[in-house]
PDB file of N, CA and C in Angstrom:
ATOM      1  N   UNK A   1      42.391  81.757  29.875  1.00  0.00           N
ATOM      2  CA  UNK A   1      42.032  80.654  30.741  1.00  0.00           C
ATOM      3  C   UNK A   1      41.986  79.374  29.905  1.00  0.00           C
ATOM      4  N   UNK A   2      42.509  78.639  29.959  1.00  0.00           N
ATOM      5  CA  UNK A   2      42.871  76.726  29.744  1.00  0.00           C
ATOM      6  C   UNK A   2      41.412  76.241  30.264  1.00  0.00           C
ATOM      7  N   UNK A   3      41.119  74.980  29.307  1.00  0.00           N
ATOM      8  CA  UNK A   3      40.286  73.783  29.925  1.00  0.00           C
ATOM      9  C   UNK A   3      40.694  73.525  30.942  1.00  0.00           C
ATOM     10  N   UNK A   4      41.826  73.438  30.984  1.00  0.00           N
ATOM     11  CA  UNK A   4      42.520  72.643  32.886  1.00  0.00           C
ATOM     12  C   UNK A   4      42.171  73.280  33.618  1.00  0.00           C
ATOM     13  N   UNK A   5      41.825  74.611  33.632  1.00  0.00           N
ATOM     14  CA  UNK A   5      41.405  75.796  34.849  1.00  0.00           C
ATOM     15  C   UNK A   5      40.091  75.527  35.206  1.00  0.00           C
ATOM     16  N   UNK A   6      39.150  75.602  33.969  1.00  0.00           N
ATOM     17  CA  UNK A   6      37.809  74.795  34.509  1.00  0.00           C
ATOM     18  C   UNK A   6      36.835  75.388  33.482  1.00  0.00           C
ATOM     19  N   UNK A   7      37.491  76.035  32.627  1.00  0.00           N
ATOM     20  CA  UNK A   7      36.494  76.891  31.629  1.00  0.00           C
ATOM     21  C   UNK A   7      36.285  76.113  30.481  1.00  0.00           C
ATOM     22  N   UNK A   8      35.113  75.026  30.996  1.00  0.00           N
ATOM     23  CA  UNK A   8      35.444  73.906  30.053  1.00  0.00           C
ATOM     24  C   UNK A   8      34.494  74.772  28.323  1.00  0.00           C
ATOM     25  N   UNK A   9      33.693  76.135  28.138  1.00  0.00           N
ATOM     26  CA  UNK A   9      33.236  76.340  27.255  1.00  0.00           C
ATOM     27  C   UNK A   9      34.330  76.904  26.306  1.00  0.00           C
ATOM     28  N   UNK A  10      35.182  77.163  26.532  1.00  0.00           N
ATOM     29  CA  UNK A  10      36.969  77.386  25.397  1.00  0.00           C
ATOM     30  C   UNK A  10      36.802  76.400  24.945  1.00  0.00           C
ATOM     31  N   UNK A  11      36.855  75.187  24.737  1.00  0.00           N
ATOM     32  CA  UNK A  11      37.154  74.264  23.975  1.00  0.00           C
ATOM     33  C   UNK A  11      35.671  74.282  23.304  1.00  0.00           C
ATOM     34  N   UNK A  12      34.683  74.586  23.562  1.00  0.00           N
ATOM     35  CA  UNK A  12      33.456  74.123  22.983  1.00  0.00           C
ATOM     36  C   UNK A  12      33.363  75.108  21.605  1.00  0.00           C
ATOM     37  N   UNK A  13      34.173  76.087  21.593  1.00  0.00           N
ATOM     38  CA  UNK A  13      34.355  76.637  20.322  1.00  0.00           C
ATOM     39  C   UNK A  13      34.465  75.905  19.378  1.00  0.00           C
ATOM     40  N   UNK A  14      35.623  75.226  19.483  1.00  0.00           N
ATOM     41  CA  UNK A  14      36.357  74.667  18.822  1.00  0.00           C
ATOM     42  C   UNK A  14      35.311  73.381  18.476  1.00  0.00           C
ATOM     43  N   UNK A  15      34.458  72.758  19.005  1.00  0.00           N
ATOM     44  CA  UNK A  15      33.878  71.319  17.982  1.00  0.00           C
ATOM     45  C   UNK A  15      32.355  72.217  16.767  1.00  0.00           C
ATOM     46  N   UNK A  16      32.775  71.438  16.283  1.00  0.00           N
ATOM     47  CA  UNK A  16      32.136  71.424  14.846  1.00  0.00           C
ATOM     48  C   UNK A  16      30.538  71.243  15.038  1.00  0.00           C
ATOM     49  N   UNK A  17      29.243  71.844  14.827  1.00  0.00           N
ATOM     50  CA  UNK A  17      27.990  71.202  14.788  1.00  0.00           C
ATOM     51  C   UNK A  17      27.775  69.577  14.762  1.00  0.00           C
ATOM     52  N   UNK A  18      28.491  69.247  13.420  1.00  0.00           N
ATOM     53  CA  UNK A  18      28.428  67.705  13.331  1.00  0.00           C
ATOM     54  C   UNK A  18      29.024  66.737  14.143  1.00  0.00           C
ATOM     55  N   UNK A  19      30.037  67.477  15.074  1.00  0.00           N
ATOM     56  CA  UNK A  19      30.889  66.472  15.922  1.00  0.00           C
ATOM     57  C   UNK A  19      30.174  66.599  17.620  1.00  0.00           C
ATOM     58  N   UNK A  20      29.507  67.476  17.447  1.00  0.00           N
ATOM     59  CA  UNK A  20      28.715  67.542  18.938  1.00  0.00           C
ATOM     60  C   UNK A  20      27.520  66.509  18.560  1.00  0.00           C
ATOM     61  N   UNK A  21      26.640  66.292  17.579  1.00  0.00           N
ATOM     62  CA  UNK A  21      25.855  65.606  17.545  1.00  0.00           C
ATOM     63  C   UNK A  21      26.367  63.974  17.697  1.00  0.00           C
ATOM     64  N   UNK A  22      27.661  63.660  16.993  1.00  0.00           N
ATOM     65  CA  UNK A  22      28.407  62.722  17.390  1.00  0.00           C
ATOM     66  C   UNK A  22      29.081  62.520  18.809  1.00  0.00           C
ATOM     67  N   UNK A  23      29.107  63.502  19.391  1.00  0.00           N
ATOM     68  CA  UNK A  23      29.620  63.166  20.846  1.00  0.00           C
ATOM     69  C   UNK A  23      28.192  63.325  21.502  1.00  0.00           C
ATOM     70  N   UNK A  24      27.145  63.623  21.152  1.00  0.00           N
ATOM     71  CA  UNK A  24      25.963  63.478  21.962  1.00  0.00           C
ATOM     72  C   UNK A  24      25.642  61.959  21.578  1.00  0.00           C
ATOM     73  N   UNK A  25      25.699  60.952  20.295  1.00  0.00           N
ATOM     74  CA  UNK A  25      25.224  60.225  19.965  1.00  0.00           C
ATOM     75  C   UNK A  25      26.179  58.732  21.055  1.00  0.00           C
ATOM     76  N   UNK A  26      27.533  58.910  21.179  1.00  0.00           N
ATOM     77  CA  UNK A  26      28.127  58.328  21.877  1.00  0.00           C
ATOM     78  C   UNK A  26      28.114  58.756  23.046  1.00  0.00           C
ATOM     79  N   UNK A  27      27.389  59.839  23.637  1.00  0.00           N
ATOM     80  CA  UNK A  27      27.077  59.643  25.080  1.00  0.00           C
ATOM     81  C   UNK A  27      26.003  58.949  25.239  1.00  0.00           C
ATOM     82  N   UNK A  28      24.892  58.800  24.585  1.00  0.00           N
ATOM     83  CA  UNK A  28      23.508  58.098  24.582  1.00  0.00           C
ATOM     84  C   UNK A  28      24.092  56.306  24.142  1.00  0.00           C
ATOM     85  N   UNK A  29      24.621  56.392  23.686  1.00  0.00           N
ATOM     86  CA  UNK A  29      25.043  54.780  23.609  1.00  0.00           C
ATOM     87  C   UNK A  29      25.750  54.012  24.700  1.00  0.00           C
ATOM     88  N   UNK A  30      26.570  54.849  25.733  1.00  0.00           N
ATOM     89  CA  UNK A  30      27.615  54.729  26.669  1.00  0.00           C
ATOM     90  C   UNK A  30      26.074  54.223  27.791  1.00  0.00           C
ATOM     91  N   UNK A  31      25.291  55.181  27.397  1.00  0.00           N
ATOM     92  CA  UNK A  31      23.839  55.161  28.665  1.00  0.00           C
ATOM     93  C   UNK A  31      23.133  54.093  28.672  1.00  0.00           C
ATOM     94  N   UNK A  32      23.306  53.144  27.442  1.00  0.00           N
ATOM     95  CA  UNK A  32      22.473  52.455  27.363  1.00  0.00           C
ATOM     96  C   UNK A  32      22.960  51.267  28.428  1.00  0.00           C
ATOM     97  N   UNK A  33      21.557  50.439  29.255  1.00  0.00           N
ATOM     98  CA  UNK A  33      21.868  49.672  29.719  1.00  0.00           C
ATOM     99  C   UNK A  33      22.829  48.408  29.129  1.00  0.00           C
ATOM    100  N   UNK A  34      23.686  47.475  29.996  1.00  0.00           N
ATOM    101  CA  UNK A  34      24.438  46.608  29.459  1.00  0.00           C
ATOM    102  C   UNK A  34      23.471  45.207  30.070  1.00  0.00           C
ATOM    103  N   UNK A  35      23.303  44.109  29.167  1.00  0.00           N
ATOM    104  CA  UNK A  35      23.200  42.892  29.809  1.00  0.00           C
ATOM    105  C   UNK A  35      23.613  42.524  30.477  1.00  0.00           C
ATOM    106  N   UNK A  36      22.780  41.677  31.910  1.00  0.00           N
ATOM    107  CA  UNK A  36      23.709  41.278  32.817  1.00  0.00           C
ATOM    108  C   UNK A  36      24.710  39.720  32.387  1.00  0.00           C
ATOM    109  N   UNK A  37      25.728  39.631  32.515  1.00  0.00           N
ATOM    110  CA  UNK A  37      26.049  37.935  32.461  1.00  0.00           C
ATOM    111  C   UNK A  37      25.906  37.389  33.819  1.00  0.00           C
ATOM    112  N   UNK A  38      25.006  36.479  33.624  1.00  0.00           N
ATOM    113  CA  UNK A  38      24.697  35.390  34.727  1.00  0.00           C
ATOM    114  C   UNK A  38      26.054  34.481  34.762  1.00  0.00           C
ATOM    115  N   UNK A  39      25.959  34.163  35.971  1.00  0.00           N
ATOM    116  CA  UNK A  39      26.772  32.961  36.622  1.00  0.00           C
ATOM    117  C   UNK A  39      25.786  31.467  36.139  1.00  0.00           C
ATOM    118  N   UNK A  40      27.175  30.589  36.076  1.00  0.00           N
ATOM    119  CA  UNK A  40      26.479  29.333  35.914  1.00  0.00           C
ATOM    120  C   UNK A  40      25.215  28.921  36.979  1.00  0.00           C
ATOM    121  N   UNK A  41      25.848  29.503  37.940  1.00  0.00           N
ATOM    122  CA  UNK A  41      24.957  28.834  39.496  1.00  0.00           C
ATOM    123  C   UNK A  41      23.777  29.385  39.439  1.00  0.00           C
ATOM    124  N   UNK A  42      23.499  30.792  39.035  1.00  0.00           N
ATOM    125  CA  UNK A  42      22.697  31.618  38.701  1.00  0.00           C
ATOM    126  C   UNK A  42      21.475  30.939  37.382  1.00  0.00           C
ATOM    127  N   UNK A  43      22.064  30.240  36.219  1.00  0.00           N
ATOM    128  CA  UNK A  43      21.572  29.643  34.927  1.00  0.00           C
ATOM    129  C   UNK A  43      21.296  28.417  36.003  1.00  0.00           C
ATOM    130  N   UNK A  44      21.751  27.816  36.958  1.00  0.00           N
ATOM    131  CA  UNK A  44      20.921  26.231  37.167  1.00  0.00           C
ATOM    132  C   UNK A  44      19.947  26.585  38.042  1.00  0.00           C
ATOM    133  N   UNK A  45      19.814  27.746  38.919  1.00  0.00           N
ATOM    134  CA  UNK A  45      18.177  27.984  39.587  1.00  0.00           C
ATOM    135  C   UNK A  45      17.439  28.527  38.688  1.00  0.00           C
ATOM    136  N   UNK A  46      18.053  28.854  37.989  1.00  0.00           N
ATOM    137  CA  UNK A  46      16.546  29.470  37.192  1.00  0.00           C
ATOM    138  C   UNK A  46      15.820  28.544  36.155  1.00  0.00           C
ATOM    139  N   UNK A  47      17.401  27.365  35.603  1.00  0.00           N
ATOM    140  CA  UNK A  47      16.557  26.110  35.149  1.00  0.00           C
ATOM    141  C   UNK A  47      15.335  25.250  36.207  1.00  0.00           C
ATOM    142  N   UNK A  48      16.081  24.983  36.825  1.00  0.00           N
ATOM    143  CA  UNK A  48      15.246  24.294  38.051  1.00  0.00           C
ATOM    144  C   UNK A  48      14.239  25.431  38.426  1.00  0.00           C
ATOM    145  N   UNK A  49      14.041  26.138  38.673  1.00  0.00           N
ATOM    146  CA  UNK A  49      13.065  26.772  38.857  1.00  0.00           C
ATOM    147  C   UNK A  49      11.810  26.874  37.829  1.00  0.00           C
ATOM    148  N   UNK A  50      12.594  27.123  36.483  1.00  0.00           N
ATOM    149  CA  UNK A  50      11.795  26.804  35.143  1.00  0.00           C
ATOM    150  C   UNK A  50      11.004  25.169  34.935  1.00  0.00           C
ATOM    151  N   UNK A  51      12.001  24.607  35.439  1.00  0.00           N
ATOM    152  CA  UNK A  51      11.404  22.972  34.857  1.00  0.00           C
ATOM    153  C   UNK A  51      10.295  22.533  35.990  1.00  0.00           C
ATOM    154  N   UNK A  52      10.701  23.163  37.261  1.00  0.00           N
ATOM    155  CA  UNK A  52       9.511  22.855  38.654  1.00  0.00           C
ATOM    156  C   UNK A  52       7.979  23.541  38.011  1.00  0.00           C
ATOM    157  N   UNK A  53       7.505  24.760  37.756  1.00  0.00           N
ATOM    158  CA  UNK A  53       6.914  25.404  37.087  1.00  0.00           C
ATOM    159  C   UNK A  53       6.147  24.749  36.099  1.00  0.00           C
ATOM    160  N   UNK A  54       7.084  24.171  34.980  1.00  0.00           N
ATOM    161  CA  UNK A  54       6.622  23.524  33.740  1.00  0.00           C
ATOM    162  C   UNK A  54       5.780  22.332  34.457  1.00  0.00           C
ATOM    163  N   UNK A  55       6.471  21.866  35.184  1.00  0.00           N
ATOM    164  CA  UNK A  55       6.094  20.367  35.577  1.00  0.00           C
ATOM    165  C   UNK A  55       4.677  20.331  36.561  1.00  0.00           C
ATOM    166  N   UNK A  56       4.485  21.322  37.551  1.00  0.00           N
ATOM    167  CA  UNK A  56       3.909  21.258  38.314  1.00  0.00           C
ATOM    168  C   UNK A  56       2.565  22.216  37.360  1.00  0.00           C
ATOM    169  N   UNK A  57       2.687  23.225  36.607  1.00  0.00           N
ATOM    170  CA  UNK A  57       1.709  24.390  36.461  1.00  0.00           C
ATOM    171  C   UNK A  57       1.818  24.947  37.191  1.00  0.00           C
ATOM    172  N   UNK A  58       2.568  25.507  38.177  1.00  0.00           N
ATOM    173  CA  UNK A  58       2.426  26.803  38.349  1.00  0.00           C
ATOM    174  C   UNK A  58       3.205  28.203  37.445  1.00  0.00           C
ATOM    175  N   UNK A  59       2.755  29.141  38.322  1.00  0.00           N
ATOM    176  CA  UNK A  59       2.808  30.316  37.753  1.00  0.00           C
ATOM    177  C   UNK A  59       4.315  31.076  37.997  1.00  0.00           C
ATOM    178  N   UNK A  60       5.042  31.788  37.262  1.00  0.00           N
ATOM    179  CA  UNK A  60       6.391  32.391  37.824  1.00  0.00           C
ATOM    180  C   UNK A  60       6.271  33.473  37.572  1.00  0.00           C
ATOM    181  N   UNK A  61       7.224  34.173  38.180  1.00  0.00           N
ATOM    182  CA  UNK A  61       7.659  35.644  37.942  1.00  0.00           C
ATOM    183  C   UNK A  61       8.712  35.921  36.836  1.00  0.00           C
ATOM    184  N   UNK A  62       8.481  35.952  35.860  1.00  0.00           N
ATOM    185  CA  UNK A  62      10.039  36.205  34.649  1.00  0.00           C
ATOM    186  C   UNK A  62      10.131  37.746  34.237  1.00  0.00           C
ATOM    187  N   UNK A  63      11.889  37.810  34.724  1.00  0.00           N
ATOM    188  CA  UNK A  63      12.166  39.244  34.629  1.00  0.00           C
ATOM    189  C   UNK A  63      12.776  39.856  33.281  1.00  0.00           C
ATOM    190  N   UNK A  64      12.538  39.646  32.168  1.00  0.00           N
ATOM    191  CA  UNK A  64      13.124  40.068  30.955  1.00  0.00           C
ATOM    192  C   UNK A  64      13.792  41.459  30.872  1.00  0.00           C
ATOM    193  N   UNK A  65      15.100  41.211  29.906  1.00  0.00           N
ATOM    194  CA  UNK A  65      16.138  42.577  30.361  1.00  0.00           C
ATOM    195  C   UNK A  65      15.419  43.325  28.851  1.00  0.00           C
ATOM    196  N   UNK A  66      15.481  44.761  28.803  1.00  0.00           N
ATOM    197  CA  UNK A  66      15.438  45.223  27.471  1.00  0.00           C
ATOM    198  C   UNK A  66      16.081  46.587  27.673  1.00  0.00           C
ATOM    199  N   UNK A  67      17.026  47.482  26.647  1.00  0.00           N
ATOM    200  CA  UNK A  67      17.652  48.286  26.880  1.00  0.00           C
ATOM    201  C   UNK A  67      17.052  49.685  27.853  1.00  0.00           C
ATOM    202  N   UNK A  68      16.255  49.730  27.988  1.00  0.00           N
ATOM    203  CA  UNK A  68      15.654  50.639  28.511  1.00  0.00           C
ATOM    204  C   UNK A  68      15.201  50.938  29.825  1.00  0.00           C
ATOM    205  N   UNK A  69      14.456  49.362  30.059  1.00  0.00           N
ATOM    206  CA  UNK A  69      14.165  49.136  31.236  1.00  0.00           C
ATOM    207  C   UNK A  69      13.491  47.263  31.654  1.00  0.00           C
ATOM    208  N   UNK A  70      13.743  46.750  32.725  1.00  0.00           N
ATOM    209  CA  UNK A  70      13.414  45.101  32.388  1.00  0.00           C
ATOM    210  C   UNK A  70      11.540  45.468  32.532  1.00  0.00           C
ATOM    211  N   UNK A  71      11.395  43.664  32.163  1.00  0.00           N
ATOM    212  CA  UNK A  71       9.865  43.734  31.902  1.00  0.00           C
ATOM    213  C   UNK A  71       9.387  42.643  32.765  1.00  0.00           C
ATOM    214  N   UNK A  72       8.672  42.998  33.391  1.00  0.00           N
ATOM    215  CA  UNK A  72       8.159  41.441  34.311  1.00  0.00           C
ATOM    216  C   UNK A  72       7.106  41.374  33.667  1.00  0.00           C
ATOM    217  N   UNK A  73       6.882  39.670  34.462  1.00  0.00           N
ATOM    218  CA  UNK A  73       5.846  38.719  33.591  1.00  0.00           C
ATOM    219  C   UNK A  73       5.793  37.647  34.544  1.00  0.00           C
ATOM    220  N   UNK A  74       4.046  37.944  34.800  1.00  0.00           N
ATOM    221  CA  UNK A  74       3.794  36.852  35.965  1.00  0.00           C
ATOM    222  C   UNK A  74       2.451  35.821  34.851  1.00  0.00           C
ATOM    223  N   UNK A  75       2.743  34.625  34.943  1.00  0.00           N
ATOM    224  CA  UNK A  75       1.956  33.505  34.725  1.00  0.00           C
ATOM    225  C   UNK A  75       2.571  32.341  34.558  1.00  0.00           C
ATOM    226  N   UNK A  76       1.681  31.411  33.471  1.00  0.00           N
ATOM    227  CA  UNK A  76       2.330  30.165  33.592  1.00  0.00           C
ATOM    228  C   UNK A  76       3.375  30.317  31.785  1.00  0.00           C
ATOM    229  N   UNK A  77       4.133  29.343  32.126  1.00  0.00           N
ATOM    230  CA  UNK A  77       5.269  28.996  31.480  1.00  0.00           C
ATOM    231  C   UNK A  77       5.421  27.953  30.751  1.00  0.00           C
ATOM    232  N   UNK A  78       5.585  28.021  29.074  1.00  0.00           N
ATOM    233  CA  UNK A  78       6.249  27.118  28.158  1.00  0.00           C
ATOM    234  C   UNK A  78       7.169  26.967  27.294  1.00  0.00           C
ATOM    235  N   UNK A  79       7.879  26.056  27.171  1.00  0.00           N
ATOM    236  CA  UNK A  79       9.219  26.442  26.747  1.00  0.00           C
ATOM    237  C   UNK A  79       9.484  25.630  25.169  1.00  0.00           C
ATOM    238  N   UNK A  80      10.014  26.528  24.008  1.00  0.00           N
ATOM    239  CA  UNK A  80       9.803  25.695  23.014  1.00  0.00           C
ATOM    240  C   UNK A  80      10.914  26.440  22.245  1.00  0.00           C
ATOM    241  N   UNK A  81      11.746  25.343  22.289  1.00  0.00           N
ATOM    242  CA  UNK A  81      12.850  26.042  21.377  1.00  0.00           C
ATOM    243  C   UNK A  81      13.794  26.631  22.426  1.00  0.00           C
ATOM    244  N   UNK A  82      13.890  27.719  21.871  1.00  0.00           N
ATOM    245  CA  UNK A  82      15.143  28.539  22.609  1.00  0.00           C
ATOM    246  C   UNK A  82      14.064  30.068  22.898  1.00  0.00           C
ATOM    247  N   UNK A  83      12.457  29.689  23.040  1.00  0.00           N
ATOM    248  CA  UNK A  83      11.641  30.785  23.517  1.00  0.00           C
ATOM    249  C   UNK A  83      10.555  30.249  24.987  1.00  0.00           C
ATOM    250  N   UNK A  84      10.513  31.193  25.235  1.00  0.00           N
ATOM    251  CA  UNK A  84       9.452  31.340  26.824  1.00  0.00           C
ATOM    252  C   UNK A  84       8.213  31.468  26.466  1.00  0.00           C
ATOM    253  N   UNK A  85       7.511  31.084  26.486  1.00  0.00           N
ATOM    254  CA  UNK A  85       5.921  31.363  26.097  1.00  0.00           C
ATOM    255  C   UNK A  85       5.125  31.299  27.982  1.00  0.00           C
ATOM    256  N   UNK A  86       4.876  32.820  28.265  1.00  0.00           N
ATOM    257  CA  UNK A  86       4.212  33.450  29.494  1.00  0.00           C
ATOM    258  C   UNK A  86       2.836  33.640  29.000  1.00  0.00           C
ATOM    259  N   UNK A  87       2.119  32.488  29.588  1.00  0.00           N
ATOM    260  CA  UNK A  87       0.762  32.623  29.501  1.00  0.00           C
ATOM    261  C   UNK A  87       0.371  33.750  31.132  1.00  0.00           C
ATOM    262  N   UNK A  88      -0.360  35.227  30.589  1.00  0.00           N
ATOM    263  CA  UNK A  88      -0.606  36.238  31.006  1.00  0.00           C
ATOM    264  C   UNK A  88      -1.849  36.576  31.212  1.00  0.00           C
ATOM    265  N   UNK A  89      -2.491  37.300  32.109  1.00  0.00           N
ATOM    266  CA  UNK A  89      -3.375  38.124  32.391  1.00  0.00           C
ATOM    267  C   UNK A  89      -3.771  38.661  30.811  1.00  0.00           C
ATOM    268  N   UNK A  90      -3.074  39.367  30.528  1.00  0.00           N
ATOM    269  CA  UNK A  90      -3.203  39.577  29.370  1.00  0.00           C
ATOM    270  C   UNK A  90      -3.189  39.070  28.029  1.00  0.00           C
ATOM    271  N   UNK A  91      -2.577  37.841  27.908  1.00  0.00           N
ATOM    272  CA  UNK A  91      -2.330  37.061  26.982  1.00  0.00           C
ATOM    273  C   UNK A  91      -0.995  36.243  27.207  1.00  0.00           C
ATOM    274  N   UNK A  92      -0.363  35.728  25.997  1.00  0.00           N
ATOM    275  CA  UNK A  92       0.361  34.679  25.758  1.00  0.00           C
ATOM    276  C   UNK A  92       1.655  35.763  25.061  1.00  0.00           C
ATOM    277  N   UNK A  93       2.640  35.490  25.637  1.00  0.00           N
ATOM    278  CA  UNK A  93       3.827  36.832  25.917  1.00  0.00           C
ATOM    279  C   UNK A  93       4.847  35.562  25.343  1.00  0.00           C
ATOM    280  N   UNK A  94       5.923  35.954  23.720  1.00  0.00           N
ATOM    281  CA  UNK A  94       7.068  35.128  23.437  1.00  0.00           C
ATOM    282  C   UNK A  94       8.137  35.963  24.078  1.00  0.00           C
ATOM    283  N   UNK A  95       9.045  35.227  24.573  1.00  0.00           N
ATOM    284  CA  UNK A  95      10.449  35.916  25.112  1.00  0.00           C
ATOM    285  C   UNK A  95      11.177  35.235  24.889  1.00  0.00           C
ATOM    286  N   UNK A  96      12.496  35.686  24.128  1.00  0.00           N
ATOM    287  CA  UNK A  96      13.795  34.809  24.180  1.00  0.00           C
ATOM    288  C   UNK A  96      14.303  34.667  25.325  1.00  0.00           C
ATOM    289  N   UNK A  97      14.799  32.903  25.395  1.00  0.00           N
ATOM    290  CA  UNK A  97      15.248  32.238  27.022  1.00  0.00           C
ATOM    291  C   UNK A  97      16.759  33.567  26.847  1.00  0.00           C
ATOM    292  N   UNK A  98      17.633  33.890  26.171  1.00  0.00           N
ATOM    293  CA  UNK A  98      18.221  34.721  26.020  1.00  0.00           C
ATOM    294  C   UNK A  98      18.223  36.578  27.314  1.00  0.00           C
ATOM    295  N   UNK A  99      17.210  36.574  27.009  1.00  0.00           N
ATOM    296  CA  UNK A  99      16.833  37.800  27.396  1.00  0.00           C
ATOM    297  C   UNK A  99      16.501  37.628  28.658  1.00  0.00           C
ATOM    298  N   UNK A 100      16.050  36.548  29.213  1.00  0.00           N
ATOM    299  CA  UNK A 100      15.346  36.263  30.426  1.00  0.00           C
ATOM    300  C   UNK A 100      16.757  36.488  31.627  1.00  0.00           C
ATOM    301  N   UNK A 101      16.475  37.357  32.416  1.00  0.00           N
ATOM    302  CA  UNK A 101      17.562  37.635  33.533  1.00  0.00           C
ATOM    303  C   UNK A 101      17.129  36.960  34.934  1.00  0.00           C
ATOM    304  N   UNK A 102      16.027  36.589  35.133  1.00  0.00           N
ATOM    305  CA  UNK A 102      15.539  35.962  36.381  1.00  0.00           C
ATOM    306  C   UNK A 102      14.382  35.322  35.947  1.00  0.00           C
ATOM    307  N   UNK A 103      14.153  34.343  36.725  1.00  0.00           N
ATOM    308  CA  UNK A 103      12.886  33.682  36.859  1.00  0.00           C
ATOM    309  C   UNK A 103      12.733  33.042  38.930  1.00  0.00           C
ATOM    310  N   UNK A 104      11.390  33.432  38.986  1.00  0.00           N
ATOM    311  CA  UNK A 104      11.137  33.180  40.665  1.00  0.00           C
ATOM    312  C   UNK A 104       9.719  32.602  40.586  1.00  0.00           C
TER     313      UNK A 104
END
């Protein structure tokens, strides 16, 4: 019986200890989440949304991406550099504007 038939454990003879840990290691990398790319139109509400916030004090919702899983973050907002500073319930949270996938 052939792999093509469906007996896909024939071929599993054939890989090496070290090359299964390598094809396990590139299946776990394939898994990992990808960043989203925003649209321009997408980058000018979330400026404007950012600078209304700054300006007024209020509080936002910022959705930070991280490979695993995103991170929300509700408070107020400062911006310094090319970082987010989320004043929190919990404290004062740095995030790269980078990482930031939404703000509401």
């Amino acid at each position: 019986m052939n792999i093509r038939d469906g007996n896909i454990f024939e071929a599993m003879r054939l890989v090496l200890p070290e090359h299964r840990e390598l094809m396990a290691q590139i299946r776990r990398e394939r898994a990992k989440r990808k960043r989203l790319v925003l649209t321009e139109e997408r980058l000018e509400e979330m400026q404007y949304a950012l600078s209304e916030a700054v300006r007024e004090g209020r509080a936002v919702r910022v959705t930070v991406f991280s490979p695993k899983r995103d991170v929300v973050l509700v408070g107020r907002v400062s911006v310094r550099g090319r970082e987010l500073r989320v004043r929190t319930i919990d404290g004062e949270k740095v995030v790269k504007l980078d990482d930031v996938i939404e703000i509401e």
